[in-house]
Protein backbone atom coordinates (compact mmCIF):
# COMPACT_ATOMS: atom_id res chain seq x y z
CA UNK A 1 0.00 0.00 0.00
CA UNK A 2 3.05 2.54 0.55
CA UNK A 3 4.22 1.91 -2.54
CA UNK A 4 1.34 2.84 -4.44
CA UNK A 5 0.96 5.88 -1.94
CA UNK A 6 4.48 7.10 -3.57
CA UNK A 7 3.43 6.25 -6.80
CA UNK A 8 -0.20 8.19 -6.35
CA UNK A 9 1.20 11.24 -4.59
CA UNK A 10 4.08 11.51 -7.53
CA UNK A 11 1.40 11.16 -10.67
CA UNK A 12 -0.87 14.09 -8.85
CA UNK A 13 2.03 16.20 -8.02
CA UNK A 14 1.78 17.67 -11.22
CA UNK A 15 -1.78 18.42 -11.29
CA UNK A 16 -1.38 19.75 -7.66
CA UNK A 17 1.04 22.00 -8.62
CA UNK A 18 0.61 23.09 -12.15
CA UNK A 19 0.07 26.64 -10.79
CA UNK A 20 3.75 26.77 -10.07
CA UNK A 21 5.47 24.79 -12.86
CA UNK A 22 3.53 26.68 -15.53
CA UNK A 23 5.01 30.37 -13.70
CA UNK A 24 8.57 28.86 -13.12
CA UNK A 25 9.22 27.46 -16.29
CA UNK A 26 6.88 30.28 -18.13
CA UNK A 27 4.55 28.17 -20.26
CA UNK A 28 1.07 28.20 -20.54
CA UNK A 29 -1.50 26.01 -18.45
CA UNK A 30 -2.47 23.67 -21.04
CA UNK A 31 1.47 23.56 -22.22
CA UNK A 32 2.25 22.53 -19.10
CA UNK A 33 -0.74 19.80 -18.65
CA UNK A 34 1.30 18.33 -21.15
CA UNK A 35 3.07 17.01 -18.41
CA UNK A 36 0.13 14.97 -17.78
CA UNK A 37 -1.24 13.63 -21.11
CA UNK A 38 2.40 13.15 -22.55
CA UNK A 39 3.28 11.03 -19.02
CA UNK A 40 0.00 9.21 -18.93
CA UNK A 41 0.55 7.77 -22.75
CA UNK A 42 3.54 6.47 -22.16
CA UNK A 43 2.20 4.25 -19.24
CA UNK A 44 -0.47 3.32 -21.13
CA UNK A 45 1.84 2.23 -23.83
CA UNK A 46 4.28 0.75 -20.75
CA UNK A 47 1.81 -1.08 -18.79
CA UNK A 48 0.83 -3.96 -21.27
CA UNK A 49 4.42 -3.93 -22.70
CA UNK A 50 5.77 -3.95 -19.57
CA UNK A 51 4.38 -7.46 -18.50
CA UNK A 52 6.22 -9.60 -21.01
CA UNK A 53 9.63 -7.70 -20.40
CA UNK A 54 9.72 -8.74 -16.86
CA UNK A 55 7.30 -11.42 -16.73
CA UNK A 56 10.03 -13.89 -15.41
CA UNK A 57 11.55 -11.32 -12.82
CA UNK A 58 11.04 -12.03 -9.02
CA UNK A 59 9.03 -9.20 -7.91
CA UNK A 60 10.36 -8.34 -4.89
CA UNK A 61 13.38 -7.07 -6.98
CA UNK A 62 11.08 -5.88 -9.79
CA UNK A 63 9.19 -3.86 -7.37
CA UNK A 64 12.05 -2.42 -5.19
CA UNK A 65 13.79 -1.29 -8.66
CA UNK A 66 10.90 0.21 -9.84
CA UNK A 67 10.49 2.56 -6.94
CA UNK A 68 14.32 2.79 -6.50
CA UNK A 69 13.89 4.70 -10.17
CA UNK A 70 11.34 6.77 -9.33
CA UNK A 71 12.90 7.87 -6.71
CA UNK A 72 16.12 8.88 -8.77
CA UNK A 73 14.14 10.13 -11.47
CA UNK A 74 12.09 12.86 -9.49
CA UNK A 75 15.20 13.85 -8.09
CA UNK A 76 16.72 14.61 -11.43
CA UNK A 77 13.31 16.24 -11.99
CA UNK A 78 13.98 18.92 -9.41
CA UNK A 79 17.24 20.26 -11.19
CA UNK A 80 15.81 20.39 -14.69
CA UNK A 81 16.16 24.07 -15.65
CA UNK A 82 13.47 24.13 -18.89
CA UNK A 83 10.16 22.80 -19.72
CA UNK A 84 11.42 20.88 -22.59
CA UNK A 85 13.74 19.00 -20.01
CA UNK A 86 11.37 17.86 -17.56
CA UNK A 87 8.97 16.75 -20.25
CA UNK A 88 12.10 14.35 -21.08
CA UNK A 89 12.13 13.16 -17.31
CA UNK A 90 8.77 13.05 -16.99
CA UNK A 91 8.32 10.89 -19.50
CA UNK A 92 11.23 8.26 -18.12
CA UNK A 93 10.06 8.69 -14.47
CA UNK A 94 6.87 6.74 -15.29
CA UNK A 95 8.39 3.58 -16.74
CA UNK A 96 7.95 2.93 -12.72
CA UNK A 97 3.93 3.29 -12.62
CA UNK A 98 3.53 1.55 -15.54
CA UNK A 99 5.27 -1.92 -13.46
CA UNK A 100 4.50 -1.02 -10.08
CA UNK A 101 1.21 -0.44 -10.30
CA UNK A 102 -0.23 -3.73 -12.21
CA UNK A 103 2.50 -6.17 -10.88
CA UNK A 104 1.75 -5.22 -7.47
CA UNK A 105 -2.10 -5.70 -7.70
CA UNK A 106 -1.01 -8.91 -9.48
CA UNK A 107 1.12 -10.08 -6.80
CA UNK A 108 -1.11 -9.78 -4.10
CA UNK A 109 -3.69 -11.44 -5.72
CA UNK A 110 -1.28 -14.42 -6.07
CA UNK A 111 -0.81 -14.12 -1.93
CA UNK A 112 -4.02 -14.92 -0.67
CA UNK A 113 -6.67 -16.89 -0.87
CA UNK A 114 -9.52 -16.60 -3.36
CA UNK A 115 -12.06 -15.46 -1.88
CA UNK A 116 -10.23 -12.42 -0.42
CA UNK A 117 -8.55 -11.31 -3.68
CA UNK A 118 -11.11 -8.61 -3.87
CA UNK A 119 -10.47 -7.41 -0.37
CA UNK A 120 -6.65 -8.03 -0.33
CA UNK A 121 -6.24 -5.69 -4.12
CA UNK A 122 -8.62 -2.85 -1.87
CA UNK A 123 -6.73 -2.70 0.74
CA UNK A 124 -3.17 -2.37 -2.53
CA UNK A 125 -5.07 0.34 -3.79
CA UNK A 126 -5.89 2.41 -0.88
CA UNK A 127 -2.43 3.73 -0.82
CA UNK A 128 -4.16 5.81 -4.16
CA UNK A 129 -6.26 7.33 -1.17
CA UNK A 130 -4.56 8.29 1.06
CA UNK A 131 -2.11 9.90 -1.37
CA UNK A 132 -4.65 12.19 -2.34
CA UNK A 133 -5.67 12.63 1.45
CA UNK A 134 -2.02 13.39 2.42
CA UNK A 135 0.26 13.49 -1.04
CA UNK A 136 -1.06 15.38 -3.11
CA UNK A 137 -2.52 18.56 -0.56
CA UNK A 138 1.01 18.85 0.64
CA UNK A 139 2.99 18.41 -2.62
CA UNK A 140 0.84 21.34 -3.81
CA UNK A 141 1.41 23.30 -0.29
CA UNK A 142 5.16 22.65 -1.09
CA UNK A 143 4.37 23.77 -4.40
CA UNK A 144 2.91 26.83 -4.14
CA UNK A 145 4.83 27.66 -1.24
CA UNK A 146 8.18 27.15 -1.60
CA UNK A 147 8.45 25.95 -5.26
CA UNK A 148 7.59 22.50 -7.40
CA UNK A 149 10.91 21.84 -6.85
CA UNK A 150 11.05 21.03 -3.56
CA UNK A 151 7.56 18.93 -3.95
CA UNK A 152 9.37 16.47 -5.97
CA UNK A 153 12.37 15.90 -4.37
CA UNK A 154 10.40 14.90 -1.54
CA UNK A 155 8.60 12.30 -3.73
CA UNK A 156 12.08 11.04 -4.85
CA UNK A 157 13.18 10.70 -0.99
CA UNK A 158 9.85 8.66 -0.33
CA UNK A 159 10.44 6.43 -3.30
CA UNK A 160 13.70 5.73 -2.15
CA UNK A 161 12.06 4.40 1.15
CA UNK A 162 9.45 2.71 -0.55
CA UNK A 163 11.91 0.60 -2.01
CA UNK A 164 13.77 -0.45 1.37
CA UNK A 165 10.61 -1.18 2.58
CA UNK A 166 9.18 -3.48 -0.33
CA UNK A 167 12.84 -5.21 -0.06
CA UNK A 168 12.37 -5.83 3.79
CA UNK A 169 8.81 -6.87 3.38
CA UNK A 170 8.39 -8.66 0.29
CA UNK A 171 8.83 -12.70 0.41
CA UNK A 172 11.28 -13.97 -2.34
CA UNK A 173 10.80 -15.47 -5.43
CA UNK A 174 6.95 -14.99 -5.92
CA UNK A 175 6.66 -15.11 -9.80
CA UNK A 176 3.61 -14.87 -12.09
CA UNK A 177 2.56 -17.46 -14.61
CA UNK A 178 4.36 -16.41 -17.53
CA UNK A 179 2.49 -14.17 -20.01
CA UNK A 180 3.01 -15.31 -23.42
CA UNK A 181 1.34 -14.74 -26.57
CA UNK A 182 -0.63 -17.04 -26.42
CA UNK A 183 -2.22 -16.23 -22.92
CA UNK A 184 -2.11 -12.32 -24.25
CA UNK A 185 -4.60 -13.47 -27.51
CA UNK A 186 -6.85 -15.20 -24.93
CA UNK A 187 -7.45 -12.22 -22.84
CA UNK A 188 -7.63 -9.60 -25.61
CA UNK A 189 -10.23 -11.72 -27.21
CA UNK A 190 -12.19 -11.66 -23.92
CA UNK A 191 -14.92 -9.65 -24.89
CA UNK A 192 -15.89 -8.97 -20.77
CA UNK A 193 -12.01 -7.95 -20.11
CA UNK A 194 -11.77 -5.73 -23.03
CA UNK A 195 -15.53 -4.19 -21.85
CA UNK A 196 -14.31 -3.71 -18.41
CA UNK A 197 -10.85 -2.13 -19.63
CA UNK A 198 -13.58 0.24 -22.05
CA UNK A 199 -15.49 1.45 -18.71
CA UNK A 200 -11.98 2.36 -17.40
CA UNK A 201 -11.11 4.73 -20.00
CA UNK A 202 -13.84 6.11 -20.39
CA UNK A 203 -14.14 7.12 -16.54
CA UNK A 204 -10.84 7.83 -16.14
CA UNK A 205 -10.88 9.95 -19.24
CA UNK A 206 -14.33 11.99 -17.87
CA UNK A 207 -12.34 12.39 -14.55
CA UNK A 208 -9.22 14.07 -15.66
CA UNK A 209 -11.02 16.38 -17.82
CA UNK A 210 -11.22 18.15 -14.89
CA UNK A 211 -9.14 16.60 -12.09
CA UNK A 212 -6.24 17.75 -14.26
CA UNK A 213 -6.85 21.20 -14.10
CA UNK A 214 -8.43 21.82 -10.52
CA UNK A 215 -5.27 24.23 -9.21
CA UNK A 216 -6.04 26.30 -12.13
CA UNK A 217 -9.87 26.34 -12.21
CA UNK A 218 -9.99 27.09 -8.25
CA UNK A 219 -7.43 29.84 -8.78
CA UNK A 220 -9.08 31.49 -11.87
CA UNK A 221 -13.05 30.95 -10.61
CA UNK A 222 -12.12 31.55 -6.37
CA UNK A 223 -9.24 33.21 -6.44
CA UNK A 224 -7.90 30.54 -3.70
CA UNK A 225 -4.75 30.57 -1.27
CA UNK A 226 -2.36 27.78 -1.13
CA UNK A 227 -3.19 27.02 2.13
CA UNK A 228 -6.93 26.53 0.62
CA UNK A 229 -6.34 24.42 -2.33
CA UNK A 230 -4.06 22.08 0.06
CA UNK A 231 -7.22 21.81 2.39
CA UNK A 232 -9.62 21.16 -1.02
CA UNK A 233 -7.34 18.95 -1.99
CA UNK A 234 -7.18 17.03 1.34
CA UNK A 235 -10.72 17.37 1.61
CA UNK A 236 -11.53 15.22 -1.77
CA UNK A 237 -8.62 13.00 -0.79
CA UNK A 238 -10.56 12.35 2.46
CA UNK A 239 -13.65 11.27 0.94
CA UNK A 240 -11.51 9.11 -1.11
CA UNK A 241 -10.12 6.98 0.58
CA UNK A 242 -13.45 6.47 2.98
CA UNK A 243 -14.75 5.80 -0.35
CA UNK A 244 -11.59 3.29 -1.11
CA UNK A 245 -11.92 1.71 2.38
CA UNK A 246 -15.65 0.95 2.19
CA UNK A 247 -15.20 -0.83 -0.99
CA UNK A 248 -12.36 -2.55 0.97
CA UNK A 249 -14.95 -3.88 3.49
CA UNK A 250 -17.57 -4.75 1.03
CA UNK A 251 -16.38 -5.14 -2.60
CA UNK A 252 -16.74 -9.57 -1.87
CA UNK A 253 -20.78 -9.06 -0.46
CA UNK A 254 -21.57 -6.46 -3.17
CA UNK A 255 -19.99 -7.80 -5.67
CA UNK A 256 -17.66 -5.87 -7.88
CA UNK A 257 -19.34 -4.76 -11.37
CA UNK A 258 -22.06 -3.17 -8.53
CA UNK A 259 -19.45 -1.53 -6.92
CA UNK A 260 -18.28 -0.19 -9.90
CA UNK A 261 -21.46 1.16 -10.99
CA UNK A 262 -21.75 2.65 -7.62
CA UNK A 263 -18.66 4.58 -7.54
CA UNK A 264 -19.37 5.57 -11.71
CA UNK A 265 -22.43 7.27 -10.35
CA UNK A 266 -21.16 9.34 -7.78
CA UNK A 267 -18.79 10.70 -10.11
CA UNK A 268 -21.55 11.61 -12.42
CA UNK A 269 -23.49 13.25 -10.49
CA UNK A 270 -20.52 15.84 -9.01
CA UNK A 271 -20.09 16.68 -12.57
CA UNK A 272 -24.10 17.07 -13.13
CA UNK A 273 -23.98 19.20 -9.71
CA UNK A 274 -21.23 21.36 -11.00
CA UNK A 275 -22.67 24.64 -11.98
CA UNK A 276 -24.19 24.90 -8.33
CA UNK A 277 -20.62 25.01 -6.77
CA UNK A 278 -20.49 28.83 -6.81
CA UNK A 279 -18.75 29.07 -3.66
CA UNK A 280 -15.76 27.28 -2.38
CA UNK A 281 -18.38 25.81 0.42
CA UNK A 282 -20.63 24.71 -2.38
CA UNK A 283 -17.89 23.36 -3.98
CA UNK A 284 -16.57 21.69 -1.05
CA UNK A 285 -20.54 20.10 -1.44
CA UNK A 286 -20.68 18.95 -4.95
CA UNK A 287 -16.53 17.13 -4.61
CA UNK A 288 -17.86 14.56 -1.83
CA UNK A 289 -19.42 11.78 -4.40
CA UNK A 290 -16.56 12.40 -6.99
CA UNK A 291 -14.52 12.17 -4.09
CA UNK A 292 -16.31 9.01 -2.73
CA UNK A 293 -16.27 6.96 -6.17
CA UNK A 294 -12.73 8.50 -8.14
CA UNK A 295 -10.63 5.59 -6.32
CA UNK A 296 -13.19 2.96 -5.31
CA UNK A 297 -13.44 2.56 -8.74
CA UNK A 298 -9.95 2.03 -9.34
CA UNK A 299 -9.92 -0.72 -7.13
CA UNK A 300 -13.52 -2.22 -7.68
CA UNK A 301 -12.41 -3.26 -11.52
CA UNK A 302 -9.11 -4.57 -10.78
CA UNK A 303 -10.84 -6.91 -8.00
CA UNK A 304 -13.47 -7.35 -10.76
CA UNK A 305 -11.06 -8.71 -13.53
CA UNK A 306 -9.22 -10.86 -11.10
CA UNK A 307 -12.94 -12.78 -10.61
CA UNK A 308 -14.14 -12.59 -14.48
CA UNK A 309 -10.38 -14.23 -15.19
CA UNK A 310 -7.78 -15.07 -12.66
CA UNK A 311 -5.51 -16.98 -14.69
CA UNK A 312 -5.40 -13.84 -17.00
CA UNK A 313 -5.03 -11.35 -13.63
CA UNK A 314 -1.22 -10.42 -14.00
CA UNK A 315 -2.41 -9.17 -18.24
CA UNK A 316 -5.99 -7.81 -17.56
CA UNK A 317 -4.83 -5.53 -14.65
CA UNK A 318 -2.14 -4.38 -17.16
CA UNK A 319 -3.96 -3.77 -19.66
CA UNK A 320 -6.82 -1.80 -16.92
CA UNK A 321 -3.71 -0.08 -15.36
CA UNK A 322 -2.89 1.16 -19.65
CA UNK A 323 -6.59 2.13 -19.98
CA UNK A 324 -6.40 4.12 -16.85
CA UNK A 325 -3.42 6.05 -18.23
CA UNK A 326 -4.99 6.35 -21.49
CA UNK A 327 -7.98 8.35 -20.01
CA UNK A 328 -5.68 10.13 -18.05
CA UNK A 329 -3.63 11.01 -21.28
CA UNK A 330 -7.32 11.57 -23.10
CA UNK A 331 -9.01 13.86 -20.65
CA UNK A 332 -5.76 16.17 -19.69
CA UNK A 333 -5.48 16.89 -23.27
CA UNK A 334 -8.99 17.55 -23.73
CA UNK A 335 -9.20 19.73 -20.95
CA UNK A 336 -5.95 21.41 -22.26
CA UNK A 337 -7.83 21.95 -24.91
CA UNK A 338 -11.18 23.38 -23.63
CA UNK A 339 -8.96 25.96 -21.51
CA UNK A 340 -6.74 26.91 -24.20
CA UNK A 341 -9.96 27.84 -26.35
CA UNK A 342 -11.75 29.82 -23.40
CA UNK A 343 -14.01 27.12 -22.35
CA UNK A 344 -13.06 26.49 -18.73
CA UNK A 345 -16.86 25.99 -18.67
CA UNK A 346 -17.13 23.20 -20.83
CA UNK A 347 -14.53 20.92 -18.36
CA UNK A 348 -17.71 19.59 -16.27
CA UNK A 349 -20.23 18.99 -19.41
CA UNK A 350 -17.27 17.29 -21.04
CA UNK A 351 -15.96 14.87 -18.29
CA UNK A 352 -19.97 13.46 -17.26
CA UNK A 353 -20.07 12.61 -20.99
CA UNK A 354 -17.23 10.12 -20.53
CA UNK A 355 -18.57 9.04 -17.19
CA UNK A 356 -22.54 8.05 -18.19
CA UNK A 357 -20.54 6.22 -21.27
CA UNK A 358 -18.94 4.62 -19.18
CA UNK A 359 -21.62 3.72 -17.44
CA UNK A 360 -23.33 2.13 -19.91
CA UNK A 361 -20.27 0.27 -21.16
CA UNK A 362 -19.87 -1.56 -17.74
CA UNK A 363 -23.45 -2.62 -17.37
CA UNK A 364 -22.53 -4.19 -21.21
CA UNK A 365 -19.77 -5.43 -19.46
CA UNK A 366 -21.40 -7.17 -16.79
CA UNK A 367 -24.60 -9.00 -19.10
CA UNK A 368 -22.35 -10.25 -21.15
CA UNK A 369 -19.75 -12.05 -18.50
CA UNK A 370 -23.05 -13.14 -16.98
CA UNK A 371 -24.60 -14.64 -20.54
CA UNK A 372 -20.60 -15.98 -21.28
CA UNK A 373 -20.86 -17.86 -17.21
CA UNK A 374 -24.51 -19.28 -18.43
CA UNK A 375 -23.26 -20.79 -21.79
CA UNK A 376 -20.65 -22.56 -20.14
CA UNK A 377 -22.63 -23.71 -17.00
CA UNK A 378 -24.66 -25.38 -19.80
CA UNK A 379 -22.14 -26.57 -21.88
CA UNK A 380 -20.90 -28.03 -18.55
CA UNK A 381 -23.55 -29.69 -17.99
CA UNK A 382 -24.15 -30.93 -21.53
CA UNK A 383 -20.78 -32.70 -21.29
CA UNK A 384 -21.56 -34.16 -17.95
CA UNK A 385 -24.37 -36.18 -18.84
């Protein structure tokens, strides 16, 4: 879980502190949220890649490495001098999200027993939470008030513990099945994988519409203080990870594409509720069921492509973890867009789009695992008697 807390509070530093990169290295907001779509391609691209690289590395060195170059890589982050060269290190700094992320959900589900799988990759996730609960307010309170700088070398520090602790924690040689191509055919011609890694796009495409650009849109519409985008910030981050920890408790009663639906919802409807935050209060309102639903839906589809397929778990979270990253990629770029053409506006009205698609994509997703389960129940059955 701490490793994924580094990993979460160093992939919404830059949204946190946008405000200050786009002033210190004097580029635009949208030139700067290139930081963001540019990063979150290439570990969309990584992620699946990734798999078959290290498929037949033990993870507990795979995982320790992996944070050991993030941390070295947000260091080196700190001293670039242009915008140009930070894009550069941006983009190699996130070769670690694209392993760390998907192997360790994998691994985890290969530690315990079945029916806790759902519970067990929660509780992984949850480090998401409270990085946006604690990371990300006061990488952006670093940010703003002494400098981006300083807000990623203390990322790269943390990383560099991350990595002791995985080391001292992590049992030895726990390996994967390998992934060949084979096995990769099997689960891209899944039709309920490739569904559920659709609803994750899409979702995480209608989020960072406007997730991506919150410093900015608080600062232009409220006019806010450091000190009060940290506490916004740590105020969605709190709802978060309650969110994240109920679906921890409950994701194995409820079942997962429920949960999912769930935590879509209350997404939606913060971006339907928009226009009535007028006020930071109001705001403050409208943020809770975004705030409730942006990582319990994270974890609810990882748990729920573990159940659909667990032999395909270590490729299907992969692939999820490169569709989250691609609507990352998808929505900061949009949202570069909107602002760059004057329609700060739009962000909301853009981002529920993706999220009612997605919506409809995972209850797709979930008839037709459920007609796939009955055909084979029967053809079970058929070959029985």
């Amino acid at each position: 879980m701490f490793g994924n807390f580094v990993i979460g509070t160093g992939i919404m530093l830059v949204p946190g502190t946008l405000n200050d990169i786009s002033k210190d290295l004097m580029v635009s907001v949208p030139v700067a949220g290139q930081l963001i779509a540019i990063a979150a391609l290439l570990m969309c691209l990584g992620a699946p890649l990734l798999v078959t690289v290290v498929a037949r590395w033990d993870r507990r060195r795979l995982l320790a490495l992996s944070m050991l170059w993030y941390g070295a890589l947000h260091l080196l982050s700190a001293t670039m001098p242009s915008f140009a060269s930070l894009l550069v290190v941006r983009v190699l700094t996130v070769i670690s999200p694209a392993v760390f992320t998907p192997q360790a959900a994998a691994c985890v589900g290969l530690l315990v027993p079945a029916h806790q799988r759902g519970r067990a990759i929660s509780l992984v996730f949850l480090g998401w939470s409270v990085a946006s609960v604690l990371g990300m307010p006061l990488g952006s309170w670093i940010g703003e008030a002494v400098g981006w700088r300083y807000a990623f070398a203390l990322v790269g520090l943390l990383a560099f513990f991350s990595a002791a602790w995985v080391w001292k924690t992590m049992p030895d040689a726990v390996i994967p099945p390998t992934f060949s191509l084979t096995t990769w055919r099997e689960t891209l011609q899944s039709k309920p994988l490739m569904l559920c890694v659709g609803v994750t796009v899409l979702y995480s495409a209608g989020q960072f519409v406007l997730s991506s650009y919150l410093a900015p849109y608080y600062k232009a519409i409220f006019d806010i203080t450091p000190t009060q985008l940290s506490l916004m910030f740590i105020w969605f981050g709190a709802f978060g990870f309650i969110g994240n920890f109920w679906v921890s408790r409950n994701i194995d009663r409820l079942s997962a594409p429920r949960t999912v639906m769930m935590a879509v919802s209350g997404m939606a409807l913060s971006m339907l509720l928009w226009p009535l935050g007028t006020s930071l209060p109001l705001i403050a309102l409208v943020i809770i069921p975004w705030g409730l639903g942006c990582f319990a839906a994270n974890s609810a589809q990882q748990a729920r492509l573990t159940s659909i397929a667990p032999a395909l778990a270590s490729g299907s979270i992969a692939l999820n973890t490169s569709a989250m990253y691609a609507g990352q990629g998808l929505g900061a770029a949009s949202g570069g867009w909107l602002i760059a053409h004057d329609q700060m506006s739009m962000l909301h009205w853009v981002g529920l789009t993706g999220l009612l698609l997605s919506m409809l994509v995972s209850w797709l997703a979930t008839r037709t695992h459920k007609k796939q389960t009955l055909l084979s129940s029967i053809r079970s059955s058929d070959q029985g008697s």
